[in-house]
N, C-alpha and C. Protein backbone atom coordinates (compact mmCIF):
# COMPACT_ATOMS: atom_id res chain seq x y z
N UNK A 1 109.80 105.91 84.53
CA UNK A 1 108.55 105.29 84.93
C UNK A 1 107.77 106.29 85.79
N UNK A 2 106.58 106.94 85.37
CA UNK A 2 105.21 107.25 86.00
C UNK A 2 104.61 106.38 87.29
N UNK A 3 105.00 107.48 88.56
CA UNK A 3 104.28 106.42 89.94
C UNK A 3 103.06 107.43 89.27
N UNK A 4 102.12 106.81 90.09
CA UNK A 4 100.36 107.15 89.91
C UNK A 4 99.75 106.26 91.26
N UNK A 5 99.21 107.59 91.99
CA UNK A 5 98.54 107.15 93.25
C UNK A 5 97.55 106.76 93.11
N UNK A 6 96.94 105.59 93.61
CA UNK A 6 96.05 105.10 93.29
C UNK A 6 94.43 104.96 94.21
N UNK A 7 93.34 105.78 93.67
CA UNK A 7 92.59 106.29 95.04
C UNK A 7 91.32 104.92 94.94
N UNK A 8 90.38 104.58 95.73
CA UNK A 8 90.02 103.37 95.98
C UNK A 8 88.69 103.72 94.58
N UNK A 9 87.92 104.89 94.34
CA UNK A 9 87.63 104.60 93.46
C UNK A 9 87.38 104.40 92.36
N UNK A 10 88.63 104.89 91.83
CA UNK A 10 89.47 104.99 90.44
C UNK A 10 89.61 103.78 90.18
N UNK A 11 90.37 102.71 91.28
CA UNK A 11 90.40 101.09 90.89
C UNK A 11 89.22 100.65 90.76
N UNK A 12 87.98 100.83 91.87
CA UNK A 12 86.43 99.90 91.47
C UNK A 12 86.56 100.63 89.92
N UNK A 13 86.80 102.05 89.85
CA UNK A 13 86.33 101.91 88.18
C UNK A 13 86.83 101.34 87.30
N UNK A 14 88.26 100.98 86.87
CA UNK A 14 89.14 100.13 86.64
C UNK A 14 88.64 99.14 86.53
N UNK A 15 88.45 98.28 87.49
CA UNK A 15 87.46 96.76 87.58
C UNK A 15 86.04 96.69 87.04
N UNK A 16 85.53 97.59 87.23
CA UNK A 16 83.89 97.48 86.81
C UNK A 16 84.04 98.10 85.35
N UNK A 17 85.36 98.72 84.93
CA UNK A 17 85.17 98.69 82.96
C UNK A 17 85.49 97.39 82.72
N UNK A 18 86.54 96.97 82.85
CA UNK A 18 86.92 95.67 82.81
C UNK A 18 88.18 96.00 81.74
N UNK A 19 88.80 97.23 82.29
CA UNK A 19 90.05 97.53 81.64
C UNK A 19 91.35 97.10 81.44
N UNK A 20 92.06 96.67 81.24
CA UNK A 20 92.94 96.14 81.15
C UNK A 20 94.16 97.29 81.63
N UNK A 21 94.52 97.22 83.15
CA UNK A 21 95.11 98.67 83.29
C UNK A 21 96.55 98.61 82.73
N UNK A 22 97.51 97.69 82.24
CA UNK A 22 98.90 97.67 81.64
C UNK A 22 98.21 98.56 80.36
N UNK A 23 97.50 98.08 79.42
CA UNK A 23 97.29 98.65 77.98
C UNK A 23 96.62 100.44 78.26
N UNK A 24 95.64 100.30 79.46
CA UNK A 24 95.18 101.57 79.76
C UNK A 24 96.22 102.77 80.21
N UNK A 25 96.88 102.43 81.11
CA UNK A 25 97.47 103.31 81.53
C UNK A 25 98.80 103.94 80.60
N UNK A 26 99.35 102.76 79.80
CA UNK A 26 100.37 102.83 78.79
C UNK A 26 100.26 103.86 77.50
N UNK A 27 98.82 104.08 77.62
CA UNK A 27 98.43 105.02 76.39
C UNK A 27 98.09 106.19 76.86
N UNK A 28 97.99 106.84 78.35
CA UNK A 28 98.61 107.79 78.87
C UNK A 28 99.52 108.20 79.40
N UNK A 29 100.44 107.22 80.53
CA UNK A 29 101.26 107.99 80.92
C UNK A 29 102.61 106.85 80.06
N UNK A 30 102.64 106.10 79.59
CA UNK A 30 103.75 105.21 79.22
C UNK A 30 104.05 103.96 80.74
N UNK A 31 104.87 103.79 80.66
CA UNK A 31 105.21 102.96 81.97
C UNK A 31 104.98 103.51 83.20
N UNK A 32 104.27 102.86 84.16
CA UNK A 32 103.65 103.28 85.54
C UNK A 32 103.82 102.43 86.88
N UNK A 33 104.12 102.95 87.78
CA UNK A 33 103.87 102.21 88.81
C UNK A 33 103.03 102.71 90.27
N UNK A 34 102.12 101.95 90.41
CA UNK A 34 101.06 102.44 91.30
C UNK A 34 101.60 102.56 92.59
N UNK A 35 101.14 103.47 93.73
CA UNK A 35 101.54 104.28 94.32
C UNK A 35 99.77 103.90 95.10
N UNK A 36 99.99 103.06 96.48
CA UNK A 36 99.08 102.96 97.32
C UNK A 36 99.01 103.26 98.43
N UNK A 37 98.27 104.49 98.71
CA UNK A 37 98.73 104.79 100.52
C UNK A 37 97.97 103.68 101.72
N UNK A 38 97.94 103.52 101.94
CA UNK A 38 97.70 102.56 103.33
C UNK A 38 96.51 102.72 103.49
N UNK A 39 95.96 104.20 103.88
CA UNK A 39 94.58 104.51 104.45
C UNK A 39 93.61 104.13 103.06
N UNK A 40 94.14 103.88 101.53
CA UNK A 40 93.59 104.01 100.57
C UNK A 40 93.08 102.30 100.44
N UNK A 41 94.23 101.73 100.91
CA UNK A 41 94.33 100.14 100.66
C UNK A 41 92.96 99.49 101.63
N UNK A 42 92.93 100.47 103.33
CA UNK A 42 91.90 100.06 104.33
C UNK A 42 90.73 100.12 103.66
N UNK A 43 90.69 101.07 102.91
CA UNK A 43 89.24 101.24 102.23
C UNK A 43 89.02 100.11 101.61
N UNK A 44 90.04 99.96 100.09
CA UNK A 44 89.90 99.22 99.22
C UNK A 44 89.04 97.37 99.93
N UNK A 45 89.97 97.63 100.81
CA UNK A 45 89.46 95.88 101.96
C UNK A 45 88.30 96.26 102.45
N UNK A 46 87.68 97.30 103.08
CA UNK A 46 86.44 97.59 103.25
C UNK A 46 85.54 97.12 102.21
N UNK A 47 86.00 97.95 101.25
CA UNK A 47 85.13 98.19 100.17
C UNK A 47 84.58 96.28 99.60
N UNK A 48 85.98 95.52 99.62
CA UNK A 48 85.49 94.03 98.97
C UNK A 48 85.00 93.43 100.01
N UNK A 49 84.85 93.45 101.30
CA UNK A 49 84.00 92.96 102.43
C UNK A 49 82.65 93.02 102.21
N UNK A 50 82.48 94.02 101.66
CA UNK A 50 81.22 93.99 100.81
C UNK A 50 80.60 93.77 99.97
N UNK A 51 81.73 93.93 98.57
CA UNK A 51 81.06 93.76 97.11
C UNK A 51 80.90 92.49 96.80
N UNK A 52 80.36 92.04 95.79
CA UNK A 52 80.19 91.03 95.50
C UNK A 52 80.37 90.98 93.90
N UNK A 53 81.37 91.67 93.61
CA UNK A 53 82.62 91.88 92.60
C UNK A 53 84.03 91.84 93.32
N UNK A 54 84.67 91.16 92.41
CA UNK A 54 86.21 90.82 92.74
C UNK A 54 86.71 92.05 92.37
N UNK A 55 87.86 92.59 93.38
CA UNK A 55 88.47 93.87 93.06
C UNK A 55 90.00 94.04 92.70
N UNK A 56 90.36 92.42 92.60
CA UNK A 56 91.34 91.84 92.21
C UNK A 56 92.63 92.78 93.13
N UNK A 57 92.48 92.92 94.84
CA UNK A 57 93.04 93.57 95.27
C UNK A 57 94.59 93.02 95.38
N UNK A 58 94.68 91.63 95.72
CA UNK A 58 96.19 90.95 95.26
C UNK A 58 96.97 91.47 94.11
N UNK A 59 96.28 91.39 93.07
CA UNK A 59 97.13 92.14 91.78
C UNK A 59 97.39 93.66 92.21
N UNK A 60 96.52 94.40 92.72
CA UNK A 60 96.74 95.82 93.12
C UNK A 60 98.27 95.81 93.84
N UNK A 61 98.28 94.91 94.84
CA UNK A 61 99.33 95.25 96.54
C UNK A 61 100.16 94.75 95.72
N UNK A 62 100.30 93.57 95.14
CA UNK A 62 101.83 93.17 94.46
C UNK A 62 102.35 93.60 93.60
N UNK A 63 101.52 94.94 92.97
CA UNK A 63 102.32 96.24 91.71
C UNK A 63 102.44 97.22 92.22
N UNK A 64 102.18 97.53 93.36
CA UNK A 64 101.93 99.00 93.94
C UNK A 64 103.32 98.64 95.13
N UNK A 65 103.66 100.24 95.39
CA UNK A 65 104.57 100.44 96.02
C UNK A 65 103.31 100.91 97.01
N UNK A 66 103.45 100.55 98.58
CA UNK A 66 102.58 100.90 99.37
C UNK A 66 102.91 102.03 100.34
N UNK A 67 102.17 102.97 100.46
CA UNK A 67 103.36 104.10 101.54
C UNK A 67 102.67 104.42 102.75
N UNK A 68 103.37 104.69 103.80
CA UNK A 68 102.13 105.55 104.81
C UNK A 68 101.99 107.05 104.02
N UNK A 69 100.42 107.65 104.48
CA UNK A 69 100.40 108.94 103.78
C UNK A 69 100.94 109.92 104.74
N UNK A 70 100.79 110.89 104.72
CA UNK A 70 101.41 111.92 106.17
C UNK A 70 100.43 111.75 107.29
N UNK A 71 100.65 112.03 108.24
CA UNK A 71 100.39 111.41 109.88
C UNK A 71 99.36 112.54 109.80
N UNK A 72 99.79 114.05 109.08
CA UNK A 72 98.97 115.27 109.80
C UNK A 72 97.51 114.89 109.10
N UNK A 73 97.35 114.68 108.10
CA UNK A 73 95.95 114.03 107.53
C UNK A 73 95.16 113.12 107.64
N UNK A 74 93.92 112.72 107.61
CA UNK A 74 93.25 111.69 108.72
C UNK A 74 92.80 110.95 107.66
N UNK A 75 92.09 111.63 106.53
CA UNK A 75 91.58 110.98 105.60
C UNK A 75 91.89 110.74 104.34
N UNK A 76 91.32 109.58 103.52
CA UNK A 76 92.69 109.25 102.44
C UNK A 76 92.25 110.64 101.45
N UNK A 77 91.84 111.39 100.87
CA UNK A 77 91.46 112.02 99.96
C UNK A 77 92.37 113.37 100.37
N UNK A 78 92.65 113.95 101.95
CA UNK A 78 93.70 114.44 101.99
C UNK A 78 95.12 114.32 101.71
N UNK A 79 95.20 113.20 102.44
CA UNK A 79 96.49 112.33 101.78
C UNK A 79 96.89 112.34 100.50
N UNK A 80 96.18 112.20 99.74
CA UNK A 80 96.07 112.24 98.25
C UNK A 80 96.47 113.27 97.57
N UNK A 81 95.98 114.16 98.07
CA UNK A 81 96.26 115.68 97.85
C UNK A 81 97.69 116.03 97.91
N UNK A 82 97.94 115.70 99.40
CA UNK A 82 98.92 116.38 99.95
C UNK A 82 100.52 115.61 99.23
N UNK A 83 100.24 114.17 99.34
CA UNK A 83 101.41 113.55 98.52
C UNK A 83 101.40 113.78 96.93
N UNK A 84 100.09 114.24 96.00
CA UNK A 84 100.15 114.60 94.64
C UNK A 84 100.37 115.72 94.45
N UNK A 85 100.99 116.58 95.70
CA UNK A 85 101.08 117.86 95.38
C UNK A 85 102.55 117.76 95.62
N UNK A 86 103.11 117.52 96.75
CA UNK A 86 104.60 117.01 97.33
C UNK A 86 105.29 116.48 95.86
N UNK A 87 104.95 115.07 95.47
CA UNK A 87 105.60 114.55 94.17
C UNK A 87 105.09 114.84 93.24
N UNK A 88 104.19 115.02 92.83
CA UNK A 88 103.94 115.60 91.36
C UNK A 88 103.46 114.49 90.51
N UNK A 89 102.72 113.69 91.22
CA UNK A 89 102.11 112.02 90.79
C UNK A 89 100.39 112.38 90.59
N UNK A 90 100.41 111.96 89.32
CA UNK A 90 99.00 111.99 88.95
C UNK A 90 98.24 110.94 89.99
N UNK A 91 96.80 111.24 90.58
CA UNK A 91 95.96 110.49 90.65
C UNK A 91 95.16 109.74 90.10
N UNK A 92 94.87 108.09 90.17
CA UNK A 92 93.77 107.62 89.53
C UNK A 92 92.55 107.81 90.24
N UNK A 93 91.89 108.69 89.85
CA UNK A 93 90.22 109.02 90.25
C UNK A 93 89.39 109.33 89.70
N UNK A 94 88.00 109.00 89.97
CA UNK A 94 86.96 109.21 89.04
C UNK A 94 86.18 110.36 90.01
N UNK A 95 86.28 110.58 91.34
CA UNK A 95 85.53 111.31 92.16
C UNK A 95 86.00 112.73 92.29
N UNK A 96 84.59 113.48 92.13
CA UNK A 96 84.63 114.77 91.37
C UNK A 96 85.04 115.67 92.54
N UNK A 97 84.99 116.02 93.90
CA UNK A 97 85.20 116.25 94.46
C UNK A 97 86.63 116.45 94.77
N UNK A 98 87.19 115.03 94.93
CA UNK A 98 88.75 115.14 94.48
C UNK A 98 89.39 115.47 93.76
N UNK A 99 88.94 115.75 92.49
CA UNK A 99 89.86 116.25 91.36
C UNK A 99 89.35 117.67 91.57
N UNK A 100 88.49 118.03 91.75
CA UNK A 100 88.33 119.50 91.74
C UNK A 100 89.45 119.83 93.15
N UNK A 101 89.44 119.43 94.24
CA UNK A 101 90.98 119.73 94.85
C UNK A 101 92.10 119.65 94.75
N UNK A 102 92.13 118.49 93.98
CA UNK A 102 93.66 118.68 93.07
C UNK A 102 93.69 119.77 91.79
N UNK A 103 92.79 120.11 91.25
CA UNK A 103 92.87 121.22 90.00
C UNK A 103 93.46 122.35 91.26
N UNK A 104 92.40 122.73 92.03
CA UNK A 104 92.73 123.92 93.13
C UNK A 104 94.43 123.95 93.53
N UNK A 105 95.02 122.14 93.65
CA UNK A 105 96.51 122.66 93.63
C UNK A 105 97.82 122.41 92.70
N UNK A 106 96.69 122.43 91.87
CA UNK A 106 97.99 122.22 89.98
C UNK A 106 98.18 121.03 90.01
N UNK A 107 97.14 119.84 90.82
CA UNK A 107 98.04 118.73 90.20
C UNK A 107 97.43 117.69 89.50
N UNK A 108 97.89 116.50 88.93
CA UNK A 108 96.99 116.01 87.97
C UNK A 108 96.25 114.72 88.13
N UNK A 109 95.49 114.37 87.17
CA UNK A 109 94.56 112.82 87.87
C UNK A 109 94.32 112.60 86.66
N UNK A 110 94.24 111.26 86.50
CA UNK A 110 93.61 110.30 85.36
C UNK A 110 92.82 110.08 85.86
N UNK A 111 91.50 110.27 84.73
CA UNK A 111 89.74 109.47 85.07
C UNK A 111 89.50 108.28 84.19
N UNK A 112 88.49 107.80 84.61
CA UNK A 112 87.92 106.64 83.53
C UNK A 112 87.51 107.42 82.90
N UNK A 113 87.05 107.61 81.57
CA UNK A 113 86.12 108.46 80.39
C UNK A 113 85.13 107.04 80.03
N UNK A 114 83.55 107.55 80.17
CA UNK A 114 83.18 106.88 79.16
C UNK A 114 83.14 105.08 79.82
N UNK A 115 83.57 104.93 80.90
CA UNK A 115 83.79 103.32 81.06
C UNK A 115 84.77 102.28 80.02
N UNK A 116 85.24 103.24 79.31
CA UNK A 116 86.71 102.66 78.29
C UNK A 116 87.64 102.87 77.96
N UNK A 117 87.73 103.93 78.66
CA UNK A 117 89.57 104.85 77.99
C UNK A 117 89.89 105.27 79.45
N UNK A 118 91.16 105.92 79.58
CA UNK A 118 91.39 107.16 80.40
C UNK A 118 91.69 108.31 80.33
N UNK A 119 92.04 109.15 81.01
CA UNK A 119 92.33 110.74 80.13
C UNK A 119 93.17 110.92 81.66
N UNK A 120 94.19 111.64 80.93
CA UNK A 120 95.26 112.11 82.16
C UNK A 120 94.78 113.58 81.91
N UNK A 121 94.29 114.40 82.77
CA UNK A 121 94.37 116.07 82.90
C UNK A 121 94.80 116.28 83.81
N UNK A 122 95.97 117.37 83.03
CA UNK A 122 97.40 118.40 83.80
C UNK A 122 96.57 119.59 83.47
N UNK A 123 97.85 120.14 84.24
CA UNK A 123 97.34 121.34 84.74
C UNK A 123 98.46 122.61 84.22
């Protein structure tokens, strides 16, 4: 089984395709289990304090293994980094910024493509 960290807005994209992430993710990595750091989850609750789309964050916390990220990093996008580089766990992200720092350290991320598929790029 494939853990896959899961960054806050890889899931809004997730939700706003209206993907079905068991069938999505199964046709890239096979069996998965999401991988939520803490500082990622604060956001995620931020983030639905606001929206006025369901982000179906219950289904998220009760599949996801939840972790603290490392103490030395402040922000989740470091975190991200630093634990997808440590384990070797693809990211779910759509934000370009982030994946261009994970390319910088060999490691990999699934995007939404398109608002209907995903694409896992390794490195």
């Amino acid at each position: 089984m494939t853990k896959v960290l899961v960054d806050a807005c890889g899931w809004v994209a997730i939700i706003e395709a209206g993907l079905n992430i068991d069938h999505a993710m199964s046709d890239v990595v096979g069996d998965f289990e999401p991988v939520l750091l803490q500082k990622v989850l604060n956001e995620l609750e931020r983030l639905q304090s606001y929206s006025t789309t369901a982000l179906l964050l219950e289904l998220l916390v009760t599949r996801s293994e939840i972790i603290e990220g490392p103490e030395e990093a402040k922000h989740p996008d470091d975190q991200l980094v630093i634990v997808s580089s440590t384990e070797n766990w693809p990211v779910l992200t759509v934000d370009k910024r982030l994946k261009q720092r994970l390319i910088e350290m060999n490691c990999s991320y699934i995007e939404v493509m398109g608002g209907q598929n995903l694409r896992h790029v390794t490195l």
